[in-house]
N, C-alpha and C. Protein backbone atom coordinates (compact mmCIF):
# COMPACT_ATOMS: atom_id res chain seq x y z
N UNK A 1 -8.18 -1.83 -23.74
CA UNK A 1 -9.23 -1.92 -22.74
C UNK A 1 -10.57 -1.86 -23.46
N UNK A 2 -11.48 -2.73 -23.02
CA UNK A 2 -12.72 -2.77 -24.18
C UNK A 2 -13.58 -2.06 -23.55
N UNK A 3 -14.24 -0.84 -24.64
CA UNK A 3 -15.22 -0.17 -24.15
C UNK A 3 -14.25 1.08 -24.14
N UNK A 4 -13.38 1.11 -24.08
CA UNK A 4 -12.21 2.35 -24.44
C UNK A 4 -12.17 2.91 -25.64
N UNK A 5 -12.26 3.54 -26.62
CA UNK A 5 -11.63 3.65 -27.71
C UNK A 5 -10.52 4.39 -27.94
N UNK A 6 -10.18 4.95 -27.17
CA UNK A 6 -8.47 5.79 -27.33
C UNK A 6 -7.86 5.18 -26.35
N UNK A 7 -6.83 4.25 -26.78
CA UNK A 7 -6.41 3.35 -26.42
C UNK A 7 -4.99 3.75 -25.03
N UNK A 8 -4.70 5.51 -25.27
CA UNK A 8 -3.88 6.03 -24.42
C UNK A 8 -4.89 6.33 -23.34
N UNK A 9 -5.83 6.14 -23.31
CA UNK A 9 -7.05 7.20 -22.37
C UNK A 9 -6.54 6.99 -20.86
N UNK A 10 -6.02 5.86 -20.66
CA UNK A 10 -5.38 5.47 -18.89
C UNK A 10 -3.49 6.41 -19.03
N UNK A 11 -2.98 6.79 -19.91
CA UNK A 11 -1.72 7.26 -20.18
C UNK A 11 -1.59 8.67 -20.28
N UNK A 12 -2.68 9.45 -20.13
CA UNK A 12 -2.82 10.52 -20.76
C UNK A 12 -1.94 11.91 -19.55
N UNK A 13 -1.87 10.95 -18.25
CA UNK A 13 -1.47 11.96 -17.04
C UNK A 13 -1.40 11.46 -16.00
N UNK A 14 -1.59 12.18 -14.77
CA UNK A 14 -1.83 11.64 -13.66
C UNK A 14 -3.33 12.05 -13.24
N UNK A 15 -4.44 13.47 -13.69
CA UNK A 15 -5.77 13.75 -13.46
C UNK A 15 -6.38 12.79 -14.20
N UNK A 16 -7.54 12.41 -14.22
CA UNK A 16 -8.28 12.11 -15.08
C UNK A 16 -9.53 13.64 -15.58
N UNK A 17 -10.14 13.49 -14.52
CA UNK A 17 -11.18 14.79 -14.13
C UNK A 17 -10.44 15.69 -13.33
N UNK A 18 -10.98 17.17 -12.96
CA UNK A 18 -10.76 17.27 -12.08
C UNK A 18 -11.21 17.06 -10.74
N UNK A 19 -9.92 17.28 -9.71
CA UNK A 19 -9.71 16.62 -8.90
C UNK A 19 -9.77 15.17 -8.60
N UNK A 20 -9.89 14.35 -9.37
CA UNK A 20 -9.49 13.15 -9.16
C UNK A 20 -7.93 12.47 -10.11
N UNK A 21 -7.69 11.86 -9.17
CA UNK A 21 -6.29 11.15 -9.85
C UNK A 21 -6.40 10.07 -10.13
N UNK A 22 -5.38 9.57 -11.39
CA UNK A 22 -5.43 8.18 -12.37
C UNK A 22 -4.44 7.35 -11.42
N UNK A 23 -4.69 6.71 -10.40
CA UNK A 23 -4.07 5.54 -9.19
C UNK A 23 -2.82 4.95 -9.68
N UNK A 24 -3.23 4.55 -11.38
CA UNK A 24 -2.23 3.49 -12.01
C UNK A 24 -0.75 4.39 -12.36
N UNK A 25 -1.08 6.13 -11.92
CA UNK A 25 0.11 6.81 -12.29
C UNK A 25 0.53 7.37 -11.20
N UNK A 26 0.38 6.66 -9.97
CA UNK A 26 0.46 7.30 -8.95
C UNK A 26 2.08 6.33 -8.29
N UNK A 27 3.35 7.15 -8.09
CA UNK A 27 4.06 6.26 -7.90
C UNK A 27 4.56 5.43 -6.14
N UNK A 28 3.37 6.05 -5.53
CA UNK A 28 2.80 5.46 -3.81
C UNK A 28 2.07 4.55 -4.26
N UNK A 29 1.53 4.15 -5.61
CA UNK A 29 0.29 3.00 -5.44
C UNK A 29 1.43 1.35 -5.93
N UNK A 30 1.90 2.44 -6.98
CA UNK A 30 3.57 1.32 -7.63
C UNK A 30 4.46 0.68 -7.04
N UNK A 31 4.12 1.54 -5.72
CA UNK A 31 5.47 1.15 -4.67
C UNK A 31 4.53 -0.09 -3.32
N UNK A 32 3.43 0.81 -3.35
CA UNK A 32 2.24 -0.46 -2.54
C UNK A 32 2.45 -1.66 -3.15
N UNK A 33 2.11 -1.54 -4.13
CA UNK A 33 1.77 -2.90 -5.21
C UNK A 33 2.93 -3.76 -4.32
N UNK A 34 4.04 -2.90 -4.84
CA UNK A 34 5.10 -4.05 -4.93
C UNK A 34 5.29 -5.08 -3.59
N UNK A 35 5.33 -3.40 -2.22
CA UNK A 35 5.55 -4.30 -0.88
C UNK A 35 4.48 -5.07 -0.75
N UNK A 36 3.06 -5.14 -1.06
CA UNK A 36 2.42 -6.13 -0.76
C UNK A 36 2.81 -7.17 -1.44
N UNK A 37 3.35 -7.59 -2.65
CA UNK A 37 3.59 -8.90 -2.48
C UNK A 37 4.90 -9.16 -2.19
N UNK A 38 5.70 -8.34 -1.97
CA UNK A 38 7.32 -8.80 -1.01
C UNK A 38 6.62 -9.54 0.36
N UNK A 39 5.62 -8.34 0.95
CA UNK A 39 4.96 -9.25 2.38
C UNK A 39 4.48 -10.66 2.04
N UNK A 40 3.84 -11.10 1.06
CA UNK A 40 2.90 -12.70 0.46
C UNK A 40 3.90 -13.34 0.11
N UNK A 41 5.03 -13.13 -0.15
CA UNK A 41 5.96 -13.98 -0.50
C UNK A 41 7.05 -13.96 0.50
N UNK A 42 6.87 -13.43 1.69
CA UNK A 42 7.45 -13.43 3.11
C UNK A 42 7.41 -14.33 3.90
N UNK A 43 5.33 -14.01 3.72
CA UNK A 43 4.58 -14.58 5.04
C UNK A 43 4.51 -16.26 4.34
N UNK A 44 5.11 -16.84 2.90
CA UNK A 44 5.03 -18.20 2.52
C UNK A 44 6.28 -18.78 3.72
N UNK A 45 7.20 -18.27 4.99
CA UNK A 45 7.72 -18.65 5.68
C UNK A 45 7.44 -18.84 7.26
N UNK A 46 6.34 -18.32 7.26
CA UNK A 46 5.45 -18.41 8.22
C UNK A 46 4.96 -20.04 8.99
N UNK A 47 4.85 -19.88 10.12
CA UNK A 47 4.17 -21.49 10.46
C UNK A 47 2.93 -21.66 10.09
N UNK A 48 2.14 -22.68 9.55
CA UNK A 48 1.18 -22.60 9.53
C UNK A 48 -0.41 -22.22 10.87
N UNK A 49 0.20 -22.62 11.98
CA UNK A 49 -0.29 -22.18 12.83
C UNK A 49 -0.89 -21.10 12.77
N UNK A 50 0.00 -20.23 12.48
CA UNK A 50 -0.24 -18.69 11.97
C UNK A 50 -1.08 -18.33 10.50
N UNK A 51 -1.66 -19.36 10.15
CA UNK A 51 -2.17 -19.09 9.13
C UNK A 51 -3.79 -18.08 8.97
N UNK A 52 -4.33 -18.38 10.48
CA UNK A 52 -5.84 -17.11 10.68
C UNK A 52 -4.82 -16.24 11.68
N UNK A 53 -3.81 -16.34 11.86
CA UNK A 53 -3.72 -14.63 12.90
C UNK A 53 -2.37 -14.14 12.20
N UNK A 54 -1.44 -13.92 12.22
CA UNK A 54 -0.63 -13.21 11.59
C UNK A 54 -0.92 -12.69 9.99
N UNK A 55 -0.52 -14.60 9.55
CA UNK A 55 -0.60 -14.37 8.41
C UNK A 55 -1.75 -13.49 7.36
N UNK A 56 -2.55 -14.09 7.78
CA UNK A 56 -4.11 -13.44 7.76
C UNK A 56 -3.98 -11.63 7.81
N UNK A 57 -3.51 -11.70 8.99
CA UNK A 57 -3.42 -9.60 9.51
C UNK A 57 -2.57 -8.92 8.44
N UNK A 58 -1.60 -9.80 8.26
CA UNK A 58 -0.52 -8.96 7.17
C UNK A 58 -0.99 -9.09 5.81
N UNK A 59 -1.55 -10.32 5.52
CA UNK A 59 -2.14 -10.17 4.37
C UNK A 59 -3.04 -8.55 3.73
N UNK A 60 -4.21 -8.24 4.98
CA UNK A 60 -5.09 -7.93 4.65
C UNK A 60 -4.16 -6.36 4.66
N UNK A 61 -3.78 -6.15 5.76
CA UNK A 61 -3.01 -4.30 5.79
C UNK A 61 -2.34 -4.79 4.87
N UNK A 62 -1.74 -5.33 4.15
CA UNK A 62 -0.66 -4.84 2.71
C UNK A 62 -1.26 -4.85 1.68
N UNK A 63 -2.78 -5.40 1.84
CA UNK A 63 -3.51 -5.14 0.37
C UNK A 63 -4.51 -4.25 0.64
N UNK A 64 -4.49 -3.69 1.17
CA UNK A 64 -4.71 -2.18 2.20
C UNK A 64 -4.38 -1.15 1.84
N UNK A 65 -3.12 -0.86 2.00
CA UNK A 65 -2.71 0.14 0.89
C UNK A 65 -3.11 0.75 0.00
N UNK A 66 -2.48 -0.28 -0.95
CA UNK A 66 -2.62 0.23 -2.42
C UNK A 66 -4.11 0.26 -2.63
N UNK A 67 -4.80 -0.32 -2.07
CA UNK A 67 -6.10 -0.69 -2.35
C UNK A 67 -6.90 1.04 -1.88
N UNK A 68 -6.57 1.39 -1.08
CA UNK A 68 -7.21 2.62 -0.29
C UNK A 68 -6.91 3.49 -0.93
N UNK A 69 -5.53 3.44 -1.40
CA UNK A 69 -4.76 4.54 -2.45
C UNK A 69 -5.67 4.76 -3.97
N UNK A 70 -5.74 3.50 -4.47
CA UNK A 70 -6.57 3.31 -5.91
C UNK A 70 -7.66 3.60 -5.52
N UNK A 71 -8.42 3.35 -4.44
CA UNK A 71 -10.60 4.33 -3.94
C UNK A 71 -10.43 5.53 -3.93
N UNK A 72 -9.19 6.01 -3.13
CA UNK A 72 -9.20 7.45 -2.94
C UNK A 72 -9.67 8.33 -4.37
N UNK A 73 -8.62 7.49 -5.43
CA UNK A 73 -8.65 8.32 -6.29
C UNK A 73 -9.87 8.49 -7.33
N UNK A 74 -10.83 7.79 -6.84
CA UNK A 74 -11.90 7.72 -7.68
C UNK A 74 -13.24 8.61 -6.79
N UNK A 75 -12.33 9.41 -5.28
CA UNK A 75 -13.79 10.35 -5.06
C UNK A 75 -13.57 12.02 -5.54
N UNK A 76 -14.28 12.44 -5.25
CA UNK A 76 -14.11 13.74 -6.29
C UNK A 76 -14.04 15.07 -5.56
N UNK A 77 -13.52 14.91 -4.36
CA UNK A 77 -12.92 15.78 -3.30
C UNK A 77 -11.36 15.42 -3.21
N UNK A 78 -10.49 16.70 -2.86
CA UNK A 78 -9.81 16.15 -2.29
C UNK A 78 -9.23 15.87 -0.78
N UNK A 79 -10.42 16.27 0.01
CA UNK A 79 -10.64 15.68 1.73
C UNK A 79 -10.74 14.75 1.33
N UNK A 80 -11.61 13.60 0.50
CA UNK A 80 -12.38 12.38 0.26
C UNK A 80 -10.91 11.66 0.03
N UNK A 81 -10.28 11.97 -0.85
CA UNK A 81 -8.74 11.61 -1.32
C UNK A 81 -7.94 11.06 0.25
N UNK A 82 -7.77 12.69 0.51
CA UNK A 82 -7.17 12.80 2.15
C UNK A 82 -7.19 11.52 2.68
N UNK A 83 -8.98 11.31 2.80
CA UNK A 83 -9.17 10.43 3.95
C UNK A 83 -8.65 9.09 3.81
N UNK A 84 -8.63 8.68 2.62
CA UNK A 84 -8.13 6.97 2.22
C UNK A 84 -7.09 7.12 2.50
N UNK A 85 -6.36 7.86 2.20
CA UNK A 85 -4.58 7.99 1.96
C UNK A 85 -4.41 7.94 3.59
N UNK A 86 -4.99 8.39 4.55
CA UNK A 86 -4.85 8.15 5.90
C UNK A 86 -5.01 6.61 6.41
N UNK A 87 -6.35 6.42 5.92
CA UNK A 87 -6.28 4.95 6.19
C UNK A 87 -4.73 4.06 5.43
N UNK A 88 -4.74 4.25 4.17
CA UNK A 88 -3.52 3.61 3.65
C UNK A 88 -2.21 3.78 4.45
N UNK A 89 -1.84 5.20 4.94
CA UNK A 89 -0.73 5.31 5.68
C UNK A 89 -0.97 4.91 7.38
N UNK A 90 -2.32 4.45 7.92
CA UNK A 90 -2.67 3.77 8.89
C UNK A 90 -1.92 1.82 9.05
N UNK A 91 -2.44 1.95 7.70
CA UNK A 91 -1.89 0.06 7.81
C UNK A 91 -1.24 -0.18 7.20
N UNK A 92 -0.25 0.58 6.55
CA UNK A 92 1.56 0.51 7.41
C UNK A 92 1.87 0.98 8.23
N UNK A 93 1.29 1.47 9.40
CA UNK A 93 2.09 1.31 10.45
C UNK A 93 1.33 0.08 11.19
N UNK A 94 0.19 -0.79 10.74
CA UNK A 94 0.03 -1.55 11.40
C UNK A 94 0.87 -2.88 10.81
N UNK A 95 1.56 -2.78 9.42
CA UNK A 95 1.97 -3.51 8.58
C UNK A 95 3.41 -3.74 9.61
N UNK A 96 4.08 -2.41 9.66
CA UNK A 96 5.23 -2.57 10.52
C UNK A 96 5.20 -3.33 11.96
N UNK A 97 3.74 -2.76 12.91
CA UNK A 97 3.88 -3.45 14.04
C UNK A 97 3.48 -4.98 13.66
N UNK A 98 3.19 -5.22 12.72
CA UNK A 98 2.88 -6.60 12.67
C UNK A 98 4.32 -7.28 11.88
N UNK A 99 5.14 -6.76 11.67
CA UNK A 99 6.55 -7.31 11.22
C UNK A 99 7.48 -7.38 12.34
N UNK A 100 7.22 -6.13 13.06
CA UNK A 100 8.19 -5.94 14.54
C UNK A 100 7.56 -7.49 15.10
N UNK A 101 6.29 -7.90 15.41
CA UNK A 101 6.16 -9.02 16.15
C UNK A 101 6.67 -10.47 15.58
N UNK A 102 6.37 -10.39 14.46
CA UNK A 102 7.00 -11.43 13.46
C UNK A 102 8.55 -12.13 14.03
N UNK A 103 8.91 -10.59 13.78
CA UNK A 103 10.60 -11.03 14.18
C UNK A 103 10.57 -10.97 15.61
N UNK A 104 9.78 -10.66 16.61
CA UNK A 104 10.07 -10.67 17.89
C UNK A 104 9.61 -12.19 17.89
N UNK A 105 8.98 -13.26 17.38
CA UNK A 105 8.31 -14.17 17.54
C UNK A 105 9.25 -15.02 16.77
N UNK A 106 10.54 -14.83 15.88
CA UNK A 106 11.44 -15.89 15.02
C UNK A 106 10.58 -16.35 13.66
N UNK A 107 10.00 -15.56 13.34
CA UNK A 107 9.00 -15.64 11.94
C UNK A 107 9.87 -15.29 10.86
N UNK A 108 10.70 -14.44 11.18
CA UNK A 108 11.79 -13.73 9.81
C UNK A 108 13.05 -13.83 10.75
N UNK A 109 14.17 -13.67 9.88
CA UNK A 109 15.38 -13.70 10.59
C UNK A 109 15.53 -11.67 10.33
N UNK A 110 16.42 -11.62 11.30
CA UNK A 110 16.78 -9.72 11.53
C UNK A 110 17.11 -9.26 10.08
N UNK A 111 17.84 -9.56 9.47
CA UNK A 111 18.13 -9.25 8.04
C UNK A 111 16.83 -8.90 6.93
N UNK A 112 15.54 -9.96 7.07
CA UNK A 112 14.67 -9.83 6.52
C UNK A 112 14.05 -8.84 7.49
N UNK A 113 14.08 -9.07 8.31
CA UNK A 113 13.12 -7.69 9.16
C UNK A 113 13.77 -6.43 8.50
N UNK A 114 15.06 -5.91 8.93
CA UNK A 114 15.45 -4.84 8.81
C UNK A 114 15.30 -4.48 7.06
N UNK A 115 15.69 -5.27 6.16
CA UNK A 115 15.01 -5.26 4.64
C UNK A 115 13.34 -4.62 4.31
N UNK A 116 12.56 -5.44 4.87
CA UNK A 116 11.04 -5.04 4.82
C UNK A 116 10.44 -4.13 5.43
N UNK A 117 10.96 -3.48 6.80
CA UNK A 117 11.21 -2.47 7.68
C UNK A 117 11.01 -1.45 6.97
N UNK A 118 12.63 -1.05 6.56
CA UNK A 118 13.21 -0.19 5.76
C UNK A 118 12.28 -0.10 4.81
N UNK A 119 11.47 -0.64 4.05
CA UNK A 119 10.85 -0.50 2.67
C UNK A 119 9.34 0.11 2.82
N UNK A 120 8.77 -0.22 4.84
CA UNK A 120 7.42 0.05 5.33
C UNK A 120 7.77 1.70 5.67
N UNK A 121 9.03 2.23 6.21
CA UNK A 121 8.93 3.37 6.72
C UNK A 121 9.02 4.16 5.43
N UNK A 122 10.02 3.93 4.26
CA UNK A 122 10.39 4.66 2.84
C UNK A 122 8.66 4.78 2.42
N UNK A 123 7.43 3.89 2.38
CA UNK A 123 6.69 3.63 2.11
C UNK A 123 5.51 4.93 2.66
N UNK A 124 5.73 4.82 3.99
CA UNK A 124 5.31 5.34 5.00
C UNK A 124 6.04 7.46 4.38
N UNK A 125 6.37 7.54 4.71
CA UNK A 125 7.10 9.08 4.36
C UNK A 125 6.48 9.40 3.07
N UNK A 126 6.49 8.59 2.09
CA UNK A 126 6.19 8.47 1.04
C UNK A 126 4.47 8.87 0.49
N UNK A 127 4.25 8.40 0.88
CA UNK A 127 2.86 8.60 1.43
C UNK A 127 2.00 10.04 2.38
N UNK A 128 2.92 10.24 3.27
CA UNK A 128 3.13 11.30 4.37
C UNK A 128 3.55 12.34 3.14
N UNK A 129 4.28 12.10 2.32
CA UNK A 129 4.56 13.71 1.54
C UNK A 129 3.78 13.96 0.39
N UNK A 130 3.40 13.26 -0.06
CA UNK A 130 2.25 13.06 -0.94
C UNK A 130 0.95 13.49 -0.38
N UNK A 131 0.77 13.36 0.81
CA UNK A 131 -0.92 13.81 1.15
C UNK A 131 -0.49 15.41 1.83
N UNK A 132 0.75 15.60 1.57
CA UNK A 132 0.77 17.02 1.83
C UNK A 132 1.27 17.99 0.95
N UNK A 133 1.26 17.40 -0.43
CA UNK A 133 0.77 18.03 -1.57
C UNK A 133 -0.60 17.93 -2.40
N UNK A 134 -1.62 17.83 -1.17
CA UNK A 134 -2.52 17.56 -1.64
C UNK A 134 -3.54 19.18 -1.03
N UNK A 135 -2.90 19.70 0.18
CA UNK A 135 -3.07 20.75 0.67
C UNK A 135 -4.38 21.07 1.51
């Protein structure tokens, strides 16, 4: 990383300072990452029709997440933390109601629903137990 010179300086833990946390060692941000692009490589089955309203909505809550997860960790409270991680665990559940409609609408077949489902609620808990070791 340029402008780094100890080249472990992102490896060193999960704090950086205190009270703030290193995002990239956070394994809720690892697991974001991933479902957002399981969702982008979902929603490539989508009608185009749907290309400003669904597709669009799911896009933005799955890069939502991780995204809220990685700000959190750069304020220097941990209410400030709290609060992103709420929003992040906010849009998955809007991630889910927007998959429940998907498949209520023939966008995914039940198999893929119940697959991506399963991965929003694991996601979801996940998240939920993590901001309550945050105290």
């Amino acid at each position: 990383m340029k402008g780094v010179k100890n080249k472990d300086y992102w490896n060193k833990g999960q704090r950086l300072n205190k009270g703030m946390h290193n995002f990239r060692k956070l394994q809720i941000w690892l697991e974001a990452r991933l479902l957002a692009k399981e969702i982008h490589l979902l929603l490539k089955k989508f009608p185009e029709s749907e290309r400003f309203g669904m597709i669009s909505q799911l896009r933005r809550c799955s890069i939502s997440v991780p995204s809220n997860i990685a700000e959190g960790t750069s304020r220097s409270s941990t209410k400030a933390f709290y609060h992103f991680l709420e929003i992040a665990l906010g849009s998955c559940f809007e991630m889910e109601t927007q998959i429940i409609l998907s498949q209520d609408f023939g966008y995914i077949t039940e198999a893929e629903y119940a697959d991506i489902v399963e991965k929003i609620i694991i996601q979801q808990k996940r998240i939920t137990k993590f901001m309550g070791t945050l105290g």
